[in-house]
C-alpha atoms as a PDB file:
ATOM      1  CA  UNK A   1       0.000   0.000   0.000  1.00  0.00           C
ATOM      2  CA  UNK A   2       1.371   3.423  -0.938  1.00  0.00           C
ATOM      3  CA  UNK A   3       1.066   6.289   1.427  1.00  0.00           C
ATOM      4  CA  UNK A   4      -0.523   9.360  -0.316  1.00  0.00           C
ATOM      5  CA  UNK A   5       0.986  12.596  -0.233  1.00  0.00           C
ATOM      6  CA  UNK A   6       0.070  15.363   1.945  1.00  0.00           C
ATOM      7  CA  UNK A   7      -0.859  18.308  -0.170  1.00  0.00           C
ATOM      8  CA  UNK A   8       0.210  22.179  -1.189  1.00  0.00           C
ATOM      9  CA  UNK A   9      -1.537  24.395  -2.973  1.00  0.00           C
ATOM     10  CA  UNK A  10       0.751  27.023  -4.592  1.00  0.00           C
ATOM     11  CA  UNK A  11      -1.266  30.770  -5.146  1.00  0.00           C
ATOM     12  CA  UNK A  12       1.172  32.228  -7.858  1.00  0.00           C
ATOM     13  CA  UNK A  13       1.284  34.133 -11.180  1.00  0.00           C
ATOM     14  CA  UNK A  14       4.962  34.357 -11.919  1.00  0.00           C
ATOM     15  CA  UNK A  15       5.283  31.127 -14.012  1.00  0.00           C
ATOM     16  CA  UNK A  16       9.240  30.644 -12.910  1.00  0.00           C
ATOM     17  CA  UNK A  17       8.592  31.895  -9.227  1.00  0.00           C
ATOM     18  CA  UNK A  18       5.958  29.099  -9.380  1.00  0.00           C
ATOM     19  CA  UNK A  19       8.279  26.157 -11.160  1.00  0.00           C
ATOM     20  CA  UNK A  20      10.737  27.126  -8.218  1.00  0.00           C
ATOM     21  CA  UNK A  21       8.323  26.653  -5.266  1.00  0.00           C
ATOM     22  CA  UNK A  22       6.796  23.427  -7.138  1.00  0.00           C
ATOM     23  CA  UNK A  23      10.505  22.107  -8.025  1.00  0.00           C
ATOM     24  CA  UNK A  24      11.059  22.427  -4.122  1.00  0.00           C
ATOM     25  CA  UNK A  25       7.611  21.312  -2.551  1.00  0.00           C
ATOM     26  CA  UNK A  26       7.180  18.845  -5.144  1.00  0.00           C
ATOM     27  CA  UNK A  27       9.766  16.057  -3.775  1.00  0.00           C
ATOM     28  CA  UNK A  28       8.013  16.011   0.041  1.00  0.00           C
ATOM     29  CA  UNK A  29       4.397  16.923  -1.171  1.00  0.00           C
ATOM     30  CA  UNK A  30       1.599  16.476  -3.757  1.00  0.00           C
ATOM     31  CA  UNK A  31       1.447  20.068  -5.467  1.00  0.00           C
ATOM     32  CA  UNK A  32      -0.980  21.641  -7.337  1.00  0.00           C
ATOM     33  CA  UNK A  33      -0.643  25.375  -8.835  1.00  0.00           C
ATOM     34  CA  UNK A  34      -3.347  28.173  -9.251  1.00  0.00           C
ATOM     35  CA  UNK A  35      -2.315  31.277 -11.070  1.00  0.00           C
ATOM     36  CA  UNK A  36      -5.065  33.740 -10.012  1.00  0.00           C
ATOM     37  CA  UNK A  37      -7.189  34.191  -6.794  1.00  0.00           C
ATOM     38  CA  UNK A  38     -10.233  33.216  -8.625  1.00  0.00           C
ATOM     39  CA  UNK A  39      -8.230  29.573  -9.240  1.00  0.00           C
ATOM     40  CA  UNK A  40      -6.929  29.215  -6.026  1.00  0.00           C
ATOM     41  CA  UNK A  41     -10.419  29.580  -4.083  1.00  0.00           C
ATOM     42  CA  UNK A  42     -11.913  26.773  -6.404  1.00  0.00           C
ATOM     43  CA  UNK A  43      -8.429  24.473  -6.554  1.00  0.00           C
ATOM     44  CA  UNK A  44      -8.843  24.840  -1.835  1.00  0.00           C
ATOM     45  CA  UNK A  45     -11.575  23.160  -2.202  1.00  0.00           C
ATOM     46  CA  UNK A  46     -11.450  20.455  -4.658  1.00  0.00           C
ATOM     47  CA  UNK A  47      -7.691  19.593  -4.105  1.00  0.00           C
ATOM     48  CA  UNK A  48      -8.085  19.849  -0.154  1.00  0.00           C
ATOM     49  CA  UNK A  49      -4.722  20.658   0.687  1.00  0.00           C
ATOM     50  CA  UNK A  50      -2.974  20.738   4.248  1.00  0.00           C
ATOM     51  CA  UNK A  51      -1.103  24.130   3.621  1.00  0.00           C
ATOM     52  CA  UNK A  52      -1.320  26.896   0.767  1.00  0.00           C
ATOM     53  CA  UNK A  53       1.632  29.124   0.132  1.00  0.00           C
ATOM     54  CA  UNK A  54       0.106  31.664  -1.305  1.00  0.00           C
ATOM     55  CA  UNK A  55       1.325  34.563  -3.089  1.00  0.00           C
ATOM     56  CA  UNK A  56       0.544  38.727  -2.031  1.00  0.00           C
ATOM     57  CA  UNK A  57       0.447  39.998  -6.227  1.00  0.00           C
ATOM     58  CA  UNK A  58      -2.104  38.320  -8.359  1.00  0.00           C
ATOM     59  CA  UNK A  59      -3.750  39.308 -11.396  1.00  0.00           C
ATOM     60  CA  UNK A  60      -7.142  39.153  -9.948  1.00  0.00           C
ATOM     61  CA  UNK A  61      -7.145  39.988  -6.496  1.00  0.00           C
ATOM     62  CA  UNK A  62      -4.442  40.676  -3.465  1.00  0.00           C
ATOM     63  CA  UNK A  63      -3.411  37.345  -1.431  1.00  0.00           C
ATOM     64  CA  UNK A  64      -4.814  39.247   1.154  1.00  0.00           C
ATOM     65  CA  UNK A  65      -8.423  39.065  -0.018  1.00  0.00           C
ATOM     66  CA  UNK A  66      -8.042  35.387  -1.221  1.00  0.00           C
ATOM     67  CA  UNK A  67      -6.770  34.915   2.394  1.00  0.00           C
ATOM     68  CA  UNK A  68      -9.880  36.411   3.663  1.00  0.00           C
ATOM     69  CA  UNK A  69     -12.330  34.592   1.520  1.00  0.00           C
ATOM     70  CA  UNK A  70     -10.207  31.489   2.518  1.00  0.00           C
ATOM     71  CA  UNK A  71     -10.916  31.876   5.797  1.00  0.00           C
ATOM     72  CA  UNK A  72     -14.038  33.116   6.000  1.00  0.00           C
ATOM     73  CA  UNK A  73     -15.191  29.768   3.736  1.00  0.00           C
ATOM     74  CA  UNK A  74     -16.165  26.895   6.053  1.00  0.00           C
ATOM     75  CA  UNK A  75     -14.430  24.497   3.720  1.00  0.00           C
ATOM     76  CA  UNK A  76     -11.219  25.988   3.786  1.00  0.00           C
ATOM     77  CA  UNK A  77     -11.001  28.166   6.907  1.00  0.00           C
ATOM     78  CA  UNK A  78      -8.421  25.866   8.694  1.00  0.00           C
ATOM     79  CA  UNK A  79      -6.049  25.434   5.965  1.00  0.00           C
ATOM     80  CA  UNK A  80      -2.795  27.367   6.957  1.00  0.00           C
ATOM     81  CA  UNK A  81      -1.861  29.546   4.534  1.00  0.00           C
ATOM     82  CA  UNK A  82       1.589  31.251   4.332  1.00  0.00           C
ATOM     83  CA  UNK A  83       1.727  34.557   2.665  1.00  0.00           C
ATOM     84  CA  UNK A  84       4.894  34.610  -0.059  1.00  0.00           C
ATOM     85  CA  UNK A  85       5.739  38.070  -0.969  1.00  0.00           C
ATOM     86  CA  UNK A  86       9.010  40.418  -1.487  1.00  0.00           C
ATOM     87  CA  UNK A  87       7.320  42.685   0.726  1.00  0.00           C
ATOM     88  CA  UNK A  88       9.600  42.940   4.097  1.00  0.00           C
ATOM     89  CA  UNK A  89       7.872  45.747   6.046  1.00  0.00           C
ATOM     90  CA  UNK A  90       6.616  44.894   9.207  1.00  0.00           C
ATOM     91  CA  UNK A  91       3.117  46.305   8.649  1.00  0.00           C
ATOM     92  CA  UNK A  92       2.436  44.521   5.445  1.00  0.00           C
ATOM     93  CA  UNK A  93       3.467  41.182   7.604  1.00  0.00           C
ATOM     94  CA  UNK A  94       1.251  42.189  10.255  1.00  0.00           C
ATOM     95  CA  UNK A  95      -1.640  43.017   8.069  1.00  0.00           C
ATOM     96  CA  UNK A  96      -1.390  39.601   6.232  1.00  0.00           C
ATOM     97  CA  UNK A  97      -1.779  38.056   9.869  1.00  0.00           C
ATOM     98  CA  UNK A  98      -4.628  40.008  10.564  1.00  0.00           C
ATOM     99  CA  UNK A  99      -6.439  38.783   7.103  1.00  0.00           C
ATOM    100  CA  UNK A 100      -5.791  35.412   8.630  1.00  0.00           C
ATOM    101  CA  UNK A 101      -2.493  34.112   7.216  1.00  0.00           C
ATOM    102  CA  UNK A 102      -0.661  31.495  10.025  1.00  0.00           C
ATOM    103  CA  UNK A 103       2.849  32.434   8.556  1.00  0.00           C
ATOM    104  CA  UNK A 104       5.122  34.732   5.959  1.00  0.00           C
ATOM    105  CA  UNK A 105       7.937  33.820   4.180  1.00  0.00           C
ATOM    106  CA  UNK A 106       9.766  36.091   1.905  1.00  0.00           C
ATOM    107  CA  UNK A 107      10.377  35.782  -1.796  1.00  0.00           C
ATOM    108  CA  UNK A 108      13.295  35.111  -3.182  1.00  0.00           C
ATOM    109  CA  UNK A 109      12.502  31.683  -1.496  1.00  0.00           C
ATOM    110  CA  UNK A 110      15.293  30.652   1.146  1.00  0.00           C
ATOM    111  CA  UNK A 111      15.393  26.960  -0.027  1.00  0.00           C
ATOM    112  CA  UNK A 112      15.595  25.566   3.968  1.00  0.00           C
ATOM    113  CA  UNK A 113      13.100  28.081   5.066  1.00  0.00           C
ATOM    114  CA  UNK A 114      10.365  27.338   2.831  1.00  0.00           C
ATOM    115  CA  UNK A 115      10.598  23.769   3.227  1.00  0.00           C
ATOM    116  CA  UNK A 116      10.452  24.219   7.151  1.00  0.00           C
ATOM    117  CA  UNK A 117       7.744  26.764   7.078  1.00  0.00           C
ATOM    118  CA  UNK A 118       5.350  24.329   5.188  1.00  0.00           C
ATOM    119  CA  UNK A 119       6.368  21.129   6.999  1.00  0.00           C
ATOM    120  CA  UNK A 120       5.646  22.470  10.218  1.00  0.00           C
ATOM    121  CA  UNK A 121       1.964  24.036   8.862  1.00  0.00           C
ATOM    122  CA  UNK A 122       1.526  20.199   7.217  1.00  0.00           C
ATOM    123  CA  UNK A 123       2.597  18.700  10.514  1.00  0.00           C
ATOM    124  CA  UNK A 124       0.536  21.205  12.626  1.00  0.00           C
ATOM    125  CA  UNK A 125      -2.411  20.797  10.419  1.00  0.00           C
ATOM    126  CA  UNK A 126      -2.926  17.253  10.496  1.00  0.00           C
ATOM    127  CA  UNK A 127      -2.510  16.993  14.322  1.00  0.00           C
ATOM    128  CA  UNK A 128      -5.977  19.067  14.472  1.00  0.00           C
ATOM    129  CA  UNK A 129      -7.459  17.154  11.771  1.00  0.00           C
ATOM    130  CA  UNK A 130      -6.887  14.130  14.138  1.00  0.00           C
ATOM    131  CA  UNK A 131      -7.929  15.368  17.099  1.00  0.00           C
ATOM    132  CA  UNK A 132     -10.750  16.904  15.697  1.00  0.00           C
ATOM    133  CA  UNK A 133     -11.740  13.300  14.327  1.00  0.00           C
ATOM    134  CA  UNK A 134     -10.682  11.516  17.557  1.00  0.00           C
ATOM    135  CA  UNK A 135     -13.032  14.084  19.382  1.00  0.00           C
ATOM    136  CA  UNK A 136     -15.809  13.108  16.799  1.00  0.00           C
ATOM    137  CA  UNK A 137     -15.256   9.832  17.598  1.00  0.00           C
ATOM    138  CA  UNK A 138     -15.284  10.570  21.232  1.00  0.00           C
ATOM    139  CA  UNK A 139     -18.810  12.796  20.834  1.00  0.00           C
ATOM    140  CA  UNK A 140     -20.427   9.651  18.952  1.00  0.00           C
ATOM    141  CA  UNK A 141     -19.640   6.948  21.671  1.00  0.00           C
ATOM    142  CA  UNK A 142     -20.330   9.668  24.343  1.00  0.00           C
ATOM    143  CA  UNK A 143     -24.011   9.661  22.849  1.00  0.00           C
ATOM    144  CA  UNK A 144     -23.960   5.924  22.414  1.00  0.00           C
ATOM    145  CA  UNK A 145     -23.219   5.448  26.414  1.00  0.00           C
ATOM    146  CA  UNK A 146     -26.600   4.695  28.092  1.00  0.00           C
END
């Protein structure tokens, strides 16, 4: 039996800035690649990844508003996402917090960085995902209990 792959969603429209961050994510995770906002909200929910690194600049809409309408979606509202942007001012890293982002990492990609930053989202996200099951679990033989 082959283990699947946990999954990244990459929010980018710079084609090589995107072949960079898939050539790097690509050998520890199953990637898929949105170049717009509009793309990215739809690709959440049917790909259903653990982590989206998610660029500020898009075509369409800021990665600030996709963050938003990611989290504000009941589908998708748990998914980390990491902001990626060249932006290095402290306000622009706190406002992408406050739009919901759980981390920033700056572009050009540190190789080691990146590849920590998502592991440790992956890792963090599918520790709640089992203890939100386990607690399911928990609720249903809870109600079974006469």
């Amino acid at each position: 039996m082959t283990e699947e792959k946990d999954r990244v969603l990459i929010i980018e429209d710079n084609e090589v800035v995107g072949k960079l961050a898939v050539a790097l994510l690509s050998k520890h995770y199953a990637v898929q690649v949105a170049s717009n906002g509009v793309d990215g909200l739809v690709a959440s929910k049917s790909f259903n990844p653990q982590a989206i690194l998610l660029d500020y600049t898009l075509p369409d809409m800021d990665g600030y508003k996709v963050c938003r309408r990611l989290k504000e979606d009941y589908q998708t509202k748990d998914i980390p996402v990491i902001i990626a942007t060249g932006k290095t001012d402290t306000v622009d890293r706190i406002e992408g917090l406050e739009y919901g982002a759980a981390d920033y990492v700056s572009k050009p990609y540190d190789h080691a960085e990146l590849l920590a930053r998502v592991a440790i989202h992956v890792r963090m996200k599918k520790t709640i995902d089992e203890l939100l099951d386990r607690n399911r679990i928990l609720e249903e033989l809870v109600k079974m209990k006469p």
